[in-house]
N, C-alpha and C. Protein backbone atom coordinates (compact mmCIF):
# COMPACT_ATOMS: atom_id res chain seq x y z
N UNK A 1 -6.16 3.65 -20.33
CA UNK A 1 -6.20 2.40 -19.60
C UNK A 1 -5.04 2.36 -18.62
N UNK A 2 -5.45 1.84 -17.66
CA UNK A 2 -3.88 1.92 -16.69
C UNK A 2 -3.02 0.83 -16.71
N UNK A 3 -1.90 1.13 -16.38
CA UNK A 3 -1.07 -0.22 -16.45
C UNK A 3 -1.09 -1.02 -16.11
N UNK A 4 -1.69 -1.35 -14.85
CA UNK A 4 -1.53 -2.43 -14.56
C UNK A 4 -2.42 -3.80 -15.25
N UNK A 5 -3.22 -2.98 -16.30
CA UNK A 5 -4.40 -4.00 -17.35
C UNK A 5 -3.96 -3.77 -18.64
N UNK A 6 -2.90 -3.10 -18.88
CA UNK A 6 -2.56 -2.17 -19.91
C UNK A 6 -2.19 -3.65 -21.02
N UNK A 7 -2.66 -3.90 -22.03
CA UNK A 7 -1.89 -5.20 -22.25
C UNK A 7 -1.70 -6.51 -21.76
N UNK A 8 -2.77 -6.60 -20.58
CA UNK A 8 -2.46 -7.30 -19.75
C UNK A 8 -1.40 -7.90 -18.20
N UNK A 9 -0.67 -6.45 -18.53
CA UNK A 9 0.83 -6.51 -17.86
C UNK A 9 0.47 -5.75 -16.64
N UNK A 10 0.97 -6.37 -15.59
CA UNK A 10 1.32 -5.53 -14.50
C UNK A 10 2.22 -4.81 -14.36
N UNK A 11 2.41 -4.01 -13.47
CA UNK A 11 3.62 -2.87 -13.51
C UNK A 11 4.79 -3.62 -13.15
N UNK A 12 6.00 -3.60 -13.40
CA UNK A 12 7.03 -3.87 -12.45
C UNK A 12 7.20 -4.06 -11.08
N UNK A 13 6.52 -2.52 -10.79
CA UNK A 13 7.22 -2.23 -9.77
C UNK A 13 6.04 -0.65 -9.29
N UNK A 14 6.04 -0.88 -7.30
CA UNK A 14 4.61 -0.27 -7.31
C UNK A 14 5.17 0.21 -5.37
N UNK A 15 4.56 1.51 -5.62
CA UNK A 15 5.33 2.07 -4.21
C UNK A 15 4.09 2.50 -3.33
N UNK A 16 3.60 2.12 -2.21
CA UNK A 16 2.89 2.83 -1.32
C UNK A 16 3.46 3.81 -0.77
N UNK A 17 2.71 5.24 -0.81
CA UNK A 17 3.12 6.35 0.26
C UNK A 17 1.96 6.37 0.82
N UNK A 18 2.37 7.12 2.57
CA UNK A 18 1.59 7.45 3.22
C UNK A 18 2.48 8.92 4.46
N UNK A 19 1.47 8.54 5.28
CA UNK A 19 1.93 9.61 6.11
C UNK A 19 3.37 9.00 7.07
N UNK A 20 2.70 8.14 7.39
CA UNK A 20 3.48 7.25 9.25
C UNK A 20 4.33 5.99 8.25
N UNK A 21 4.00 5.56 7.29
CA UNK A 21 3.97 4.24 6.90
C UNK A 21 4.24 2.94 8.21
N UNK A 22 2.93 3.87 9.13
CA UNK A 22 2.42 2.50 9.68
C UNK A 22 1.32 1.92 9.90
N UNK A 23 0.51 1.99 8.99
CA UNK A 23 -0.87 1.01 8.79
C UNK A 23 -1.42 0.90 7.80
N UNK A 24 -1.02 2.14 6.71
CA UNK A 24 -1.99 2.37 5.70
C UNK A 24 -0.96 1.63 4.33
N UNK A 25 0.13 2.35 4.03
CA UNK A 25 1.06 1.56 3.29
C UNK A 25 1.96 0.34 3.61
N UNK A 26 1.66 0.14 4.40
CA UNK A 26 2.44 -1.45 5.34
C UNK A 26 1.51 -2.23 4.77
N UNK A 27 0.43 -2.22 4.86
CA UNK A 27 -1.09 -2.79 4.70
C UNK A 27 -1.00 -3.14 3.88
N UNK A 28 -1.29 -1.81 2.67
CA UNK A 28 -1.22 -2.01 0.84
C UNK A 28 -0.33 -3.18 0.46
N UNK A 29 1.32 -3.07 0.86
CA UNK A 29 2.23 -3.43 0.72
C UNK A 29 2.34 -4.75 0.84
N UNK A 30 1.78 -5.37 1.93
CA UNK A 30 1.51 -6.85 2.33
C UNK A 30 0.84 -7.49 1.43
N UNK A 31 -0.69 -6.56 1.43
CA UNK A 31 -1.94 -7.35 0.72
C UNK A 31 -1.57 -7.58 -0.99
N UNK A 32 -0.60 -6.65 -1.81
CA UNK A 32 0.10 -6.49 -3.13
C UNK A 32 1.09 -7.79 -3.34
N UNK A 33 1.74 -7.91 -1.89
CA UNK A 33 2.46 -9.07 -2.24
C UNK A 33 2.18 -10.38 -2.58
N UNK A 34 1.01 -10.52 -1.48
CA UNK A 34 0.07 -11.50 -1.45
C UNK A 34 -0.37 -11.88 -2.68
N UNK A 35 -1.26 -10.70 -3.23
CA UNK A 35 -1.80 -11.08 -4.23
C UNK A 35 -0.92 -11.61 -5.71
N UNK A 36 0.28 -11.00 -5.79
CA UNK A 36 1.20 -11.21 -6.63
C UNK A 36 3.16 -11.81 -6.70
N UNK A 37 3.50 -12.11 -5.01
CA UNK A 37 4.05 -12.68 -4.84
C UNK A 37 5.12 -11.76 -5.39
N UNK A 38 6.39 -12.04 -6.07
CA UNK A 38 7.63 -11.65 -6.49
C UNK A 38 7.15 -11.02 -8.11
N UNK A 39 5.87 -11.35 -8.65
CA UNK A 39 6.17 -10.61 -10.03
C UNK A 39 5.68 -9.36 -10.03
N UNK A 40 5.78 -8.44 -8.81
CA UNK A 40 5.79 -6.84 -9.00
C UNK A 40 6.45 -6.76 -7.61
N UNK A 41 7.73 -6.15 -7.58
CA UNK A 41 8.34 -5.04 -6.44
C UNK A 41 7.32 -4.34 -5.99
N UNK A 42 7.00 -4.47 -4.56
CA UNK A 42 6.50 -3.98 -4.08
C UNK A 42 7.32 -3.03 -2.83
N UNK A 43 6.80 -1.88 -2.54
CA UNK A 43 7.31 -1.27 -1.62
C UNK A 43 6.51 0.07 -0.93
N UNK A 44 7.09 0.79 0.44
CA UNK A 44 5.64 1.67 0.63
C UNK A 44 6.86 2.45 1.86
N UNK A 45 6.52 3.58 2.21
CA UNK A 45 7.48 4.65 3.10
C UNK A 45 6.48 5.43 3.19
N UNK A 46 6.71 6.72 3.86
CA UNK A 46 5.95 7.76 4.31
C UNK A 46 6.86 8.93 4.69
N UNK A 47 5.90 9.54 4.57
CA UNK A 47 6.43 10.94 4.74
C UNK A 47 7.22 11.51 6.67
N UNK A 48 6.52 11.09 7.12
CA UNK A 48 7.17 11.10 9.03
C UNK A 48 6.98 9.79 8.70
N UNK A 49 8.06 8.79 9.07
CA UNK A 49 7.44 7.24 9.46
C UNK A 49 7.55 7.32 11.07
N UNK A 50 6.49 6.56 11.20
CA UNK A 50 6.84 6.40 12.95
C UNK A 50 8.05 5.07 13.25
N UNK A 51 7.90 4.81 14.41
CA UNK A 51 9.35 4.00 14.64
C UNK A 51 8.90 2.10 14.50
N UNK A 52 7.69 1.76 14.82
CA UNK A 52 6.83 0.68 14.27
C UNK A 52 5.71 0.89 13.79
N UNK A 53 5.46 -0.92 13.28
CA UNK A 53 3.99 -0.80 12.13
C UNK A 53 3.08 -1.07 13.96
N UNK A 54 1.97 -0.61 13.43
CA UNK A 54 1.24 -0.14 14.62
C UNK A 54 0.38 -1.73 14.27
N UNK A 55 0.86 -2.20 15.76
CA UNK A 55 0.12 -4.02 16.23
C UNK A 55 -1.26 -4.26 15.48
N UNK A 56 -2.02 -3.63 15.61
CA UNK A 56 -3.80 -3.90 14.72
C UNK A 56 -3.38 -4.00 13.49
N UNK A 57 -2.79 -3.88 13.08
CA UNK A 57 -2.00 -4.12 11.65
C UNK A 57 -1.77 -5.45 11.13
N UNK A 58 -0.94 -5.76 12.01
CA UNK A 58 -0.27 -7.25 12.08
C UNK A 58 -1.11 -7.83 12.14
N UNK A 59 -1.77 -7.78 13.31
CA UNK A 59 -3.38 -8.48 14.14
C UNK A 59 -4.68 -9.11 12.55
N UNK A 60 -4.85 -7.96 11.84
CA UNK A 60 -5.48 -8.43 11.23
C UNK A 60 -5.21 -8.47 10.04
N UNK A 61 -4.29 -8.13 9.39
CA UNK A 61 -3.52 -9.07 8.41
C UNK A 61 -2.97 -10.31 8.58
N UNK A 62 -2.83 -10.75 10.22
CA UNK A 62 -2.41 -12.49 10.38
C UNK A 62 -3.62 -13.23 10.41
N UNK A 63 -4.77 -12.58 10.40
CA UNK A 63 -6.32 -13.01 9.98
C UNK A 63 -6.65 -13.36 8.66
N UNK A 64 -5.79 -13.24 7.87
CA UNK A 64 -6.28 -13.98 6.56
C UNK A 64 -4.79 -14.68 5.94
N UNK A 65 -3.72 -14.71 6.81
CA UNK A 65 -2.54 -15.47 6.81
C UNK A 65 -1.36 -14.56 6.26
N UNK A 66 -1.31 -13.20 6.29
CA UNK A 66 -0.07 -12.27 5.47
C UNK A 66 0.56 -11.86 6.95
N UNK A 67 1.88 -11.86 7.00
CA UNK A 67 3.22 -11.92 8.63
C UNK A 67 3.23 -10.24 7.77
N UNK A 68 3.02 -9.42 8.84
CA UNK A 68 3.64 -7.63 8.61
C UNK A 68 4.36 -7.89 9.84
N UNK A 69 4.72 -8.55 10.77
CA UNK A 69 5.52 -8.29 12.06
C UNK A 69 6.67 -7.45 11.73
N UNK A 70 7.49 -8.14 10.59
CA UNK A 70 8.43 -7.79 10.01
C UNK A 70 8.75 -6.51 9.56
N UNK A 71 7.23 -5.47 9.24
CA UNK A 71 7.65 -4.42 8.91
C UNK A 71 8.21 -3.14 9.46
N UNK A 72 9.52 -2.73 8.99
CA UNK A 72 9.79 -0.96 9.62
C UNK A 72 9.81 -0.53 8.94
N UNK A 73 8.69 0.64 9.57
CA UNK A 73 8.43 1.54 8.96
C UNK A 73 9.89 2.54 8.07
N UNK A 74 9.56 3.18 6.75
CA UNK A 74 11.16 3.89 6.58
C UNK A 74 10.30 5.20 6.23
N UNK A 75 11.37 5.92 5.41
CA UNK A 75 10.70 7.31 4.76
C UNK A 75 11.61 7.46 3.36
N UNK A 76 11.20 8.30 2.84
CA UNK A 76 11.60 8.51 1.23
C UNK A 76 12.94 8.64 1.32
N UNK A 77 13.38 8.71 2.46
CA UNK A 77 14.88 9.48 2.17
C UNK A 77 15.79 8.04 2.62
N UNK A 78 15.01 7.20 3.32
CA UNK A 78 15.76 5.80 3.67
C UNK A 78 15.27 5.19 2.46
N UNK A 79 14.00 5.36 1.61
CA UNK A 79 13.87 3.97 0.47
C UNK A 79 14.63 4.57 -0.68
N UNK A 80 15.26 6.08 -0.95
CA UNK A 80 15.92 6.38 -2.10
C UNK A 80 15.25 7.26 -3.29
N UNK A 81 15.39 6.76 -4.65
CA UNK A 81 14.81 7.24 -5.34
C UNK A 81 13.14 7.00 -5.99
N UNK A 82 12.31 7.52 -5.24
CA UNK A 82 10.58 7.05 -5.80
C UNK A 82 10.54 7.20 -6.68
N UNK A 83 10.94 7.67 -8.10
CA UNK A 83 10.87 7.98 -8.80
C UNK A 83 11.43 6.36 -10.37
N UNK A 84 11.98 5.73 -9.34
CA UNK A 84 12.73 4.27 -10.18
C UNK A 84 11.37 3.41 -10.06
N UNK A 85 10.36 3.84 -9.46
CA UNK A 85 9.02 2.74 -9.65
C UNK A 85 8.11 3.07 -10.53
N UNK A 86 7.37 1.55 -11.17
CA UNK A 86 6.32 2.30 -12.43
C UNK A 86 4.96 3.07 -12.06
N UNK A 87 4.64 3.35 -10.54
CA UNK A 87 3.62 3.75 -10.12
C UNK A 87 4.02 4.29 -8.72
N UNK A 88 3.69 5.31 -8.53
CA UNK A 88 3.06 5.14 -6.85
C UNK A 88 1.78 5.46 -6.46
N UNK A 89 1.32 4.57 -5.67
CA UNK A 89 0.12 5.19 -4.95
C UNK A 89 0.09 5.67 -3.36
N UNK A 90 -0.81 7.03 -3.51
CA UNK A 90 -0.40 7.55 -2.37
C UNK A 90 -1.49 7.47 -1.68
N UNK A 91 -1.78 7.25 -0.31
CA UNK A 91 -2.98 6.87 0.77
C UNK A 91 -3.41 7.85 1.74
N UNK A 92 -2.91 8.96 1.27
CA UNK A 92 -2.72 9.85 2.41
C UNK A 92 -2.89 11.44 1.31
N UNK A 93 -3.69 12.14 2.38
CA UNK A 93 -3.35 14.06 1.09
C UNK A 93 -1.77 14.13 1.09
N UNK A 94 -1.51 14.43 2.12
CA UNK A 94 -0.24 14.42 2.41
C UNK A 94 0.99 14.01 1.91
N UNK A 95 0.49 12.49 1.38
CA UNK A 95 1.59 11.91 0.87
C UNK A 95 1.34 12.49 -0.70
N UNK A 96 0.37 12.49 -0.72
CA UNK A 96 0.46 12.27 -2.70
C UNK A 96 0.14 13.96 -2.68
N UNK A 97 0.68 15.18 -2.30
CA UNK A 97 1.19 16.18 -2.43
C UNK A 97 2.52 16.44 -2.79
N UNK A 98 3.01 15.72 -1.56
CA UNK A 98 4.47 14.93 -1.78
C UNK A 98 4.96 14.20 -2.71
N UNK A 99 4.22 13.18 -3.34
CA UNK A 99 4.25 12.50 -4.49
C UNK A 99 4.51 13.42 -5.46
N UNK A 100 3.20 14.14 -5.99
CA UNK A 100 3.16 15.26 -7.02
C UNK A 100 4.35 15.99 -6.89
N UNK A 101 4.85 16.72 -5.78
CA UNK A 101 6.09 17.52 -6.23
C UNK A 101 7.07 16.35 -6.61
N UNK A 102 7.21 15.45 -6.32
CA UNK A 102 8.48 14.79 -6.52
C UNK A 102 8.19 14.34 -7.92
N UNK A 103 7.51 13.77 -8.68
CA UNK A 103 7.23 13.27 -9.71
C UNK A 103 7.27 14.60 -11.40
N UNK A 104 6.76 15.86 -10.19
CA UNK A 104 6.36 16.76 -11.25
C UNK A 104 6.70 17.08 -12.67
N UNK A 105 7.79 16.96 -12.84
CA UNK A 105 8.99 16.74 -13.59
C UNK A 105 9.12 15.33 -14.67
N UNK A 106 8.51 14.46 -14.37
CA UNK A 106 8.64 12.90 -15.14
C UNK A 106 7.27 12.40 -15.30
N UNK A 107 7.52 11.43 -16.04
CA UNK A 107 5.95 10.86 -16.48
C UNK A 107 5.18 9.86 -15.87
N UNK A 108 6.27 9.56 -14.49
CA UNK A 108 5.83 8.48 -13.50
C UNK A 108 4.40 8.78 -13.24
N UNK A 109 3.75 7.58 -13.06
CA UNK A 109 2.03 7.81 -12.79
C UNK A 109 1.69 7.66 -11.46
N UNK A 110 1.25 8.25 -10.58
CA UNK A 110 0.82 8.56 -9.86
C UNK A 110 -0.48 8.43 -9.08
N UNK A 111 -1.27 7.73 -8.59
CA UNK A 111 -2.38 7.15 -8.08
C UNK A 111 -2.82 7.74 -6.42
N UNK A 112 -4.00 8.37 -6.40
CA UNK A 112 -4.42 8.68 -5.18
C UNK A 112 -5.67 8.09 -4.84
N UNK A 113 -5.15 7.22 -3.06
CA UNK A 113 -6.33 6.34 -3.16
C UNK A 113 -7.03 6.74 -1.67
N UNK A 114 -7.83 7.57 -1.15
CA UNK A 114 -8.19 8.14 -0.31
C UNK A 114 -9.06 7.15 1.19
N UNK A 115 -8.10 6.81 1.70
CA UNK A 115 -8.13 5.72 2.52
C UNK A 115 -8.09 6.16 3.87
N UNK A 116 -9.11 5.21 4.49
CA UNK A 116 -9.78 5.99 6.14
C UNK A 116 -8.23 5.54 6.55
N UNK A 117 -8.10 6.60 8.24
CA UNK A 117 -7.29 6.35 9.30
C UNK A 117 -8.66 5.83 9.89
N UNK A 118 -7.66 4.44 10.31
CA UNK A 118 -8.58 3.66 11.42
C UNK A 118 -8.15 4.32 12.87
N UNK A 119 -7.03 4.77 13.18
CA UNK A 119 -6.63 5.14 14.52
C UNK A 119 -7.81 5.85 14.84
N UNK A 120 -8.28 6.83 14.34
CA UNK A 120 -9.20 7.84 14.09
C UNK A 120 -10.70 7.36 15.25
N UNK A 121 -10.61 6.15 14.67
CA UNK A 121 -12.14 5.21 15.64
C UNK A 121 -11.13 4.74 16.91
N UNK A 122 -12.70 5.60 17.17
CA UNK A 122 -12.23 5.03 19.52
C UNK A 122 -13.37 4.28 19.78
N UNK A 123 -13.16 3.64 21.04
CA UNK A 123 -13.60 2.37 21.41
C UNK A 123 -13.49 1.66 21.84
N UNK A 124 -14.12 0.14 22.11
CA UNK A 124 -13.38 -1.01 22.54
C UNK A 124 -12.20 -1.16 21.61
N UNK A 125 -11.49 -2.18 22.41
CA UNK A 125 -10.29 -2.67 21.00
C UNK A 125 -11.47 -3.52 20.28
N UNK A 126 -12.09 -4.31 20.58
CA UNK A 126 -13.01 -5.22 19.05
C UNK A 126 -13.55 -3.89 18.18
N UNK A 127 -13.82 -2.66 18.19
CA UNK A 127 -14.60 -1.66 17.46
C UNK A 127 -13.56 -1.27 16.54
N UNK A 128 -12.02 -0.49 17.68
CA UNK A 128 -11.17 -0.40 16.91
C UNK A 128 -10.57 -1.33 15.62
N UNK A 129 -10.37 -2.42 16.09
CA UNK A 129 -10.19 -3.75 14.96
C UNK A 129 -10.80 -3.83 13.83
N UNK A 130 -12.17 -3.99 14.35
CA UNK A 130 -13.27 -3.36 13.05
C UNK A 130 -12.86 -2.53 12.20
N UNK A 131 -12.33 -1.47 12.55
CA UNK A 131 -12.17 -0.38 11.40
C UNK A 131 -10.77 -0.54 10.83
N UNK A 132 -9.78 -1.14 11.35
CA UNK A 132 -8.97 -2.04 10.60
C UNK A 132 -9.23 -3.00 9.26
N UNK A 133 -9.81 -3.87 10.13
CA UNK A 133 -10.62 -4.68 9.43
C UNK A 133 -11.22 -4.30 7.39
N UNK A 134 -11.98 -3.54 7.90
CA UNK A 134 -12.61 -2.06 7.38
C UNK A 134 -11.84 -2.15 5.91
N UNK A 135 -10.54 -1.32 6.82
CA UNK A 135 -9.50 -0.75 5.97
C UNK A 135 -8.91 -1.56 5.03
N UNK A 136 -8.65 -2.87 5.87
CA UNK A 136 -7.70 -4.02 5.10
C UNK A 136 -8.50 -4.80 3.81
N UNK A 137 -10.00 -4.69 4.48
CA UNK A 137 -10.81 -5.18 3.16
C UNK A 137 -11.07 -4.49 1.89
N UNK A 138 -11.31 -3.10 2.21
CA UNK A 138 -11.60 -2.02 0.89
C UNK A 138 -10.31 -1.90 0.24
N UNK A 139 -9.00 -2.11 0.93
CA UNK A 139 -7.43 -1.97 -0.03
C UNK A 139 -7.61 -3.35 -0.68
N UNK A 140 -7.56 -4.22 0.26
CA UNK A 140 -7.83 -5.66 -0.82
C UNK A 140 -9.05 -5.53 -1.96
N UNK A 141 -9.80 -5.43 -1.91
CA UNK A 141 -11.35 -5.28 -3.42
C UNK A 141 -9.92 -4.10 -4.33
N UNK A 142 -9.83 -2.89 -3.71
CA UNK A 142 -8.97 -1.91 -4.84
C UNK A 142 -7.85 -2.72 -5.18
N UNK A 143 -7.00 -3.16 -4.45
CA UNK A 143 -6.16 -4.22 -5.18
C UNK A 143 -6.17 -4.88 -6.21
N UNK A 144 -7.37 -5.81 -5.86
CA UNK A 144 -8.04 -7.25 -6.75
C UNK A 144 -8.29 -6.35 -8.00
N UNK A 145 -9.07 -5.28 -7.75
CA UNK A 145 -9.64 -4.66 -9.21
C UNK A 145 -8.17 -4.01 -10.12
N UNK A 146 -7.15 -3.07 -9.58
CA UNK A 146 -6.22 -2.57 -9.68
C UNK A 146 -5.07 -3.84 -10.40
N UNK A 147 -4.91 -4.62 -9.81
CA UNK A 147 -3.53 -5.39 -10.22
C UNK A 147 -4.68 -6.67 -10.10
N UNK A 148 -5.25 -7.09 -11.57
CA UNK A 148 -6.04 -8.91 -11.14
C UNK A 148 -5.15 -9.58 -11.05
N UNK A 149 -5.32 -10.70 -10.03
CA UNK A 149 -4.41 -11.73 -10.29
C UNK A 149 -4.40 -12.34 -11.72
N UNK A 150 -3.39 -12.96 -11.77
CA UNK A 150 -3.23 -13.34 -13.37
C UNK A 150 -3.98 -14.92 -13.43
N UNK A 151 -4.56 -15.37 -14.77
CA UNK A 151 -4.73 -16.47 -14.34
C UNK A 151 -4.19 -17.41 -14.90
N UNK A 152 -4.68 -18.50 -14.41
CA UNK A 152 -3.37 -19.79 -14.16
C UNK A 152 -3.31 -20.24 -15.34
N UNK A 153 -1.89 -20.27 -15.76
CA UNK A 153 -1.92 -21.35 -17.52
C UNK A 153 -2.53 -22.78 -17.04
N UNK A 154 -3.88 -23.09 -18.31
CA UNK A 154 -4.13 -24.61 -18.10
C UNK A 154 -5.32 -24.02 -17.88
N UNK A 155 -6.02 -23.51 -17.39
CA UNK A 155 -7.48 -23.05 -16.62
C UNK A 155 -8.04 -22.49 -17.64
């Protein structure tokens, strides 16, 4: 059973990797908070980060009310030790190759969640958006299923 249902308990503490960490774990990272606010550390880096979270990002995560403006992008070597979180999930081959060697050694669990690049779709910008869109909805359902929200004492 995984932890985050394990008992009912969510993890502590939960790391997105990716490649750029700018769309795919920025994303995760937002929509995790959202769903759970301050009772799991959330956090997410990449392997090259680029130098910003890439605007369609923001754009349609301010579509269901979550602010990423805020995010810069970092990389493993600016967030420290990955290895102090109860999970990571990685969004990328790339990353969770990376993951695996770093973890190899410890019993940290490890999650690979094989998630489209929207950059990838050309187009109008409304097509491109779409596949944003896309993206932001299938991490949210894996979320919801992954970490349920808890429910409310009294209900």
């Amino acid at each position: 059973m995984s932890t985050a249902t394990h008992n009912g308990r969510l993890p502590s503490s939960v790391l997105f990797m990716c490649t750029l960490n700018a769309f795919r774990s920025p994303m995760a990272e937002a929509l995790l908070k959202r769903l759970h606010g301050a009772r799991i550390f959330v956090d997410s880096c990449g392997i090259r980060p680029e130098e910003t979270i890439d605007p369609f990002v923001v754009e349609v995560l301010a579509e269901m009310g979550v602010d990423a403006s805020g995010h810069v992008p970092k990389s493993l070597v600016e967030l420290g030790d990955p290895t102090s979180f109860d999970l990571i999930i990685t969004l990328s081959p790339e990353a969770h190759h990376h993951a695996m060697e770093l973890t190899r050694t410890s019993a940290l669990e490890v999650e690979y969640w094989a998630t489209m690049d929207p950059t990838a779709v050309m187009g109008s910008r409304e097509q491109r958006l779409m596949a944003y869109r896309i993206m932001r909805d299938d991490l949210f359902q894996r979320l919801k299923r992954r970490f349920p929200p808890l429910p409310v004492a009294g209900v």
